[in-house]
Protein backbone atom coordinates (compact mmCIF):
# COMPACT_ATOMS: atom_id res chain seq x y z
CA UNK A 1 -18.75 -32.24 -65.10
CA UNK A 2 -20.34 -30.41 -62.09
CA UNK A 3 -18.92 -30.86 -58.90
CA UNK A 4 -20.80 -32.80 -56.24
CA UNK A 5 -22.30 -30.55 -53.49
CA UNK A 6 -20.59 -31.39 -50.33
CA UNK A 7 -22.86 -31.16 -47.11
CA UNK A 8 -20.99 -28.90 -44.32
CA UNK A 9 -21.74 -30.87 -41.05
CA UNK A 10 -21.69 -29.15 -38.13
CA UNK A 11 -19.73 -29.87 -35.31
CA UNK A 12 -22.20 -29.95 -31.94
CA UNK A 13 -20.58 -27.14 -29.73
CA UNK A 14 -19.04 -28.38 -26.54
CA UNK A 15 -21.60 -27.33 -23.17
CA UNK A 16 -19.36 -25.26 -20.88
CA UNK A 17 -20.87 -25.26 -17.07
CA UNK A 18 -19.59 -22.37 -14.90
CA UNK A 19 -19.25 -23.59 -11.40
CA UNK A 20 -18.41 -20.71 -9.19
CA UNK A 21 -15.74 -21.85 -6.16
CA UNK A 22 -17.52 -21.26 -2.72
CA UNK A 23 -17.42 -17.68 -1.51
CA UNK A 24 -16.53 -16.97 2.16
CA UNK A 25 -17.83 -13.66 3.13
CA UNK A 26 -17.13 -13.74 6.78
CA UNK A 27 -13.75 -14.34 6.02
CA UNK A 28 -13.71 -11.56 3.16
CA UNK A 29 -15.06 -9.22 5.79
CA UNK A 30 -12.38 -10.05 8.28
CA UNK A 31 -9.73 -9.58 5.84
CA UNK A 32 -10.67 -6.11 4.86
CA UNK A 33 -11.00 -4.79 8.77
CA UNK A 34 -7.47 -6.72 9.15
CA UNK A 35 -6.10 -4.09 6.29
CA UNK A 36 -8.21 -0.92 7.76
CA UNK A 37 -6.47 -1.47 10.84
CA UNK A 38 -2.38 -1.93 9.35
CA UNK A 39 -3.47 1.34 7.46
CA UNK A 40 -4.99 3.09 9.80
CA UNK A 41 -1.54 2.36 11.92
CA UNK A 42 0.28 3.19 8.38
CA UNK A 43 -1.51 6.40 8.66
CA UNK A 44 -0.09 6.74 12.58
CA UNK A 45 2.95 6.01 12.10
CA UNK A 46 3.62 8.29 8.84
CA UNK A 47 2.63 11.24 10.71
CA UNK A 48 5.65 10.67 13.81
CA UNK A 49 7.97 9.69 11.31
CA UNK A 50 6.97 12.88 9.36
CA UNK A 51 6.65 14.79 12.15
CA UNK A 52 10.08 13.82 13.56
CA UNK A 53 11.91 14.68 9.99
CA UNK A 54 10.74 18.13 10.12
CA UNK A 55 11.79 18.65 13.72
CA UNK A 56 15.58 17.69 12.74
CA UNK A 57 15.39 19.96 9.61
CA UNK A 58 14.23 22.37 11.42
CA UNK A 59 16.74 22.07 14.75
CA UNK A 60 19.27 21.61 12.58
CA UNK A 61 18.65 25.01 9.97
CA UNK A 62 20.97 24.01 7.09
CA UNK A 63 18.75 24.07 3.59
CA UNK A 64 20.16 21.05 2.58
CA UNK A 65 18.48 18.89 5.40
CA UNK A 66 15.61 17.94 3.13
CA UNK A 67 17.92 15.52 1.53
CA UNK A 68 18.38 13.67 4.92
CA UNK A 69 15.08 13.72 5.86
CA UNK A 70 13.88 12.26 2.67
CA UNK A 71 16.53 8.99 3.28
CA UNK A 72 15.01 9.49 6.69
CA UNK A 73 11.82 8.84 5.68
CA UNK A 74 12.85 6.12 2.98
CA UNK A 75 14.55 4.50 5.78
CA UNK A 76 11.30 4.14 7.70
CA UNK A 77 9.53 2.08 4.89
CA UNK A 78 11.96 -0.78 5.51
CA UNK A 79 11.31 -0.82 9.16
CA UNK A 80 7.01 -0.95 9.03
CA UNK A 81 7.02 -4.66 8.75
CA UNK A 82 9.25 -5.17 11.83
CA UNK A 83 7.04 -2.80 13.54
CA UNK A 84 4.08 -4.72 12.56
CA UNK A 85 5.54 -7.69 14.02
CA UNK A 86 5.91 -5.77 17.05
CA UNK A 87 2.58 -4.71 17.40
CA UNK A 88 1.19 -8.09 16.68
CA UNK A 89 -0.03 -8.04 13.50
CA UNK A 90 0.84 -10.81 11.14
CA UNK A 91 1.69 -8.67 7.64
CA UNK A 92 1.68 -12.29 6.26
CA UNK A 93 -2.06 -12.66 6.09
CA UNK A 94 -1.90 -9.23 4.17
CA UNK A 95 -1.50 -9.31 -0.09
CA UNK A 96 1.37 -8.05 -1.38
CA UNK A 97 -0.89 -5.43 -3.37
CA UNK A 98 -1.96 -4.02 -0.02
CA UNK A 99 1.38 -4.36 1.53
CA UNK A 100 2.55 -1.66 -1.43
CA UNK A 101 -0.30 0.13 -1.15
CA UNK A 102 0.51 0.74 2.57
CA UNK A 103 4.48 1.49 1.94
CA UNK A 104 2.81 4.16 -0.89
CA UNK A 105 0.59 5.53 1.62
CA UNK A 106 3.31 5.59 3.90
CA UNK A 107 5.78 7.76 2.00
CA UNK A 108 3.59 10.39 0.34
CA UNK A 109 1.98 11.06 4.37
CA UNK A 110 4.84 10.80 5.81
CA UNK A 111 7.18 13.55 2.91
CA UNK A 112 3.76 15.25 2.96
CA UNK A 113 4.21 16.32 6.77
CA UNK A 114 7.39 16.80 6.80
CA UNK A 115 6.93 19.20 3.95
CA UNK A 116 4.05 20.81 5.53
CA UNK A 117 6.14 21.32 8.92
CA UNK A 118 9.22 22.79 7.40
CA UNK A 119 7.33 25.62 6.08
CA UNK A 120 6.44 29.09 7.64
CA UNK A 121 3.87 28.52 10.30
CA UNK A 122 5.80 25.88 11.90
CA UNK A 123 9.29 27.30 10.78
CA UNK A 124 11.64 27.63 14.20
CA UNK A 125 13.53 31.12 13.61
């Protein structure tokens, strides 16, 4: 006996609607000068604090001053967000993406001057 031929219904796709949530530019805007300006005194910062490591390796002479300047420096990351504070800048309203992206910028400009001011030009005989 042959089989009866069963009619495949289909099912009647559910109807997605995309609503997109309301987009505030102003605010957008006002958030990304408010991060320009706690990098830009990242930035400021990074170069005393790198500027002032290189100074005590170099006063001090001994070869193995690098390694205290580097804690030094290390040591300065933990105090940016009390300086913040100081300066008035609420480091709350900031992400914590941008926050690390600061501390990052913070250590390589900061070990980057130092570096640069250990060297020859600037060496202290």
């Amino acid at each position: 006996m042959a089989k009866k031929r069963r009619l495949i219904k289909e099912k009647p796709e559910e109807e997605y609607e995309f609503t997109p949530s309301n987009f505030d530019e102003k605010e957008f805007i006002l958030k990304d000068i408010y991060g320009t300006k706690v990098l830009f005194i990242t930035i400021v910062y990074a170069v005393i604090v790198g500027f002032l490591a290189a100074v005590i390796c170099n006063v001090l002479g001994d070869p193995i001053n690098w390694v205290l300047d580097t804690i030094m420096v290390f040591a300065a990351v933990f105090t940016m967000k009390k300086l913040y504070v100081k300066l008035g800048i609420r480091a709350d309203l900031l992400e914590s993406k941008t926050m690390m992206g600061d501390y990052f910028v913070f250590l390589v400009m900061a070990l980057g001057i130092c570096i640069v001011f250990i060297n020859q030009p600037f060496l202290v005989p």
